[in-house]
Protein backbone atom coordinates (compact mmCIF):
# COMPACT_ATOMS: atom_id res chain seq x y z
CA UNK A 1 -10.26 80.62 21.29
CA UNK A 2 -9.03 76.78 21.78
CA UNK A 3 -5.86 76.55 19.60
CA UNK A 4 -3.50 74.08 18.86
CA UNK A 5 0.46 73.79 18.29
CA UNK A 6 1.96 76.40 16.29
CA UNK A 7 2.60 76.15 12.06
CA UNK A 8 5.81 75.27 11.56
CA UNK A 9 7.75 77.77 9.59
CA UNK A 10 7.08 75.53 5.94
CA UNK A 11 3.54 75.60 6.99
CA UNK A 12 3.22 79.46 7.43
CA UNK A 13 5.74 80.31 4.38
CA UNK A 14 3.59 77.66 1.95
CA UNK A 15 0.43 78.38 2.21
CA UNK A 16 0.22 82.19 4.74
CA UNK A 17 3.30 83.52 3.18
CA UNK A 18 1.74 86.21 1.39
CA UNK A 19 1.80 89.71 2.38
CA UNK A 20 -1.37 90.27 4.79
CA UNK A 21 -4.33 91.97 2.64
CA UNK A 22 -5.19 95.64 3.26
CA UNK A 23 -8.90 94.43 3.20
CA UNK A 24 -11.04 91.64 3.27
CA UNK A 25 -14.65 90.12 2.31
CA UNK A 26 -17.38 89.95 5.34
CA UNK A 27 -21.03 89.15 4.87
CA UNK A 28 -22.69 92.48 6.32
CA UNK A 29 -25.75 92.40 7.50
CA UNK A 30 -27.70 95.38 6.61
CA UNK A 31 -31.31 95.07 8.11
CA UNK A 32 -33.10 93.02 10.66
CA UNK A 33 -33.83 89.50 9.29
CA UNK A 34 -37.48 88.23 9.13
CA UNK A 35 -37.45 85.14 7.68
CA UNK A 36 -34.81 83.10 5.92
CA UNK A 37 -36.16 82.42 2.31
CA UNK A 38 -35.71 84.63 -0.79
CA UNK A 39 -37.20 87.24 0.22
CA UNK A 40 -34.57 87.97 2.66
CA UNK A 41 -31.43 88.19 0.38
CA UNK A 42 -32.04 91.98 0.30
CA UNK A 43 -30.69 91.84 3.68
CA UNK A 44 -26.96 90.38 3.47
CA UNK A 45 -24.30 91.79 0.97
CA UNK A 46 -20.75 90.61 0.74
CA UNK A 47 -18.77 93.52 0.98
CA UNK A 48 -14.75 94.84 1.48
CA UNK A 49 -13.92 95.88 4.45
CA UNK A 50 -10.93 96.75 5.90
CA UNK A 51 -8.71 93.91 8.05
CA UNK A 52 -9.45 95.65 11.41
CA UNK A 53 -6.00 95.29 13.92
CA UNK A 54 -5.89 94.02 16.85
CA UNK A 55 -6.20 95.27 20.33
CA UNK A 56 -4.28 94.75 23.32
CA UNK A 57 -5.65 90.69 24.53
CA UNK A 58 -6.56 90.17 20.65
CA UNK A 59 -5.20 88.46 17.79
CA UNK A 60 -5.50 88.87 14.09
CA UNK A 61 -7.20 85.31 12.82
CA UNK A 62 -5.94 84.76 9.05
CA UNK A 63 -9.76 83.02 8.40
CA UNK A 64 -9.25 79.54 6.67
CA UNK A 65 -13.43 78.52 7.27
CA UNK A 66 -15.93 79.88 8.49
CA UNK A 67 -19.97 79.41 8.33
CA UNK A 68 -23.32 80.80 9.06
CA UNK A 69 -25.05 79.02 11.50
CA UNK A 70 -27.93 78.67 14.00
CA UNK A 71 -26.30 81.62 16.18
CA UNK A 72 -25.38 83.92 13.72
CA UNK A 73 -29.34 83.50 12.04
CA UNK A 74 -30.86 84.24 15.49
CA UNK A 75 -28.36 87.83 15.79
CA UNK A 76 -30.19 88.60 12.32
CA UNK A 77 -33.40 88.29 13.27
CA UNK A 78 -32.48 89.96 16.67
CA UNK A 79 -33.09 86.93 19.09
CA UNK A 80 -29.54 86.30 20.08
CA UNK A 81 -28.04 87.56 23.54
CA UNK A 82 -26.12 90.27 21.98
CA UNK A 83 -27.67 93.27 20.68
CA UNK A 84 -28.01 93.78 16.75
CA UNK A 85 -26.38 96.67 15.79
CA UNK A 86 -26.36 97.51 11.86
CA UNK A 87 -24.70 97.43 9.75
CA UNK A 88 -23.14 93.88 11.63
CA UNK A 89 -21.21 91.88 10.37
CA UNK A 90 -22.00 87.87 10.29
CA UNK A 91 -20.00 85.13 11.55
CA UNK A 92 -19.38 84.05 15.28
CA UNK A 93 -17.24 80.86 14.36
CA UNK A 94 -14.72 79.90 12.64
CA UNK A 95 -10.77 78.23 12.08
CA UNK A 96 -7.53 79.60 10.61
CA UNK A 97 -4.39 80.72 11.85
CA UNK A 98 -3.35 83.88 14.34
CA UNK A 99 -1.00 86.57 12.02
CA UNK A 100 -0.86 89.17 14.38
CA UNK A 101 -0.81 89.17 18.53
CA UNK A 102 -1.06 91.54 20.92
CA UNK A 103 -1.62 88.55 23.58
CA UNK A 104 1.15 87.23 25.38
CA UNK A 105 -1.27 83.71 25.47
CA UNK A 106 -0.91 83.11 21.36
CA UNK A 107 1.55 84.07 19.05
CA UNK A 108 1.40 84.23 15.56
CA UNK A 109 1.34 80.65 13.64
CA UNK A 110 -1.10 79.34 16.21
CA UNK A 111 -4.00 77.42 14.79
CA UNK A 112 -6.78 78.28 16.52
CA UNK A 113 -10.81 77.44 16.23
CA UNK A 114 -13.08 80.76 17.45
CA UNK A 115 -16.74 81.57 18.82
């Protein structure tokens, strides 16, 4: 993760100061991918899942954006250099803010941009 200065505390209590969901919405991918095109929407559901926690060396990433792109379609169709394991869910990039640490590296407030 590259990250970059902390929130300050306005920043965090404005627009993260809400109580951290129980759960939260993924795109799960449920079978091997073909081909992108309509056909293929049988594939994907957005689902609730539960916020996972994180491990010693992680953080918990509050998501602000994140997208589908070239990587995550070549994990779908089972091209990618890690192994497809389903049900997966999507999503190898994205940007928001850390809201739990068990990494003495980031604490929690710290921007941060993952792949």
């Amino acid at each position: 993760a590259v990250h970059s200065p902390t929130c300050s505390p306005w920043e965090l209590e404005t627009f993260f100061g809400v109580p951290l969901p129980t759960s939260m919405r993924a795109v799960i991918v449920k079978e091997k991918v073909g081909r992108f095109d309509e056909t293929c929407k049988a594939c994907f559901n957005v689902d609730e899942v539960p916020i996972p926690k994180a491990k010693p060396g992680e953080v918990l990433v509050r998501v602000a954006r994140a997208q589908i792109n070239p990587s995550d379609t070549s994990f779908f169709k089972g091209i990618y250099g890690q192994k497809l394991e389903l049900p997966s869910r999507a999503g190898f990039e994205g940007c928001g803010v850390v809201v739990a640490s068990e990494s003495e590296a980031i604490s929690p407030g710290t921007r941060v941009a993952f792949r």
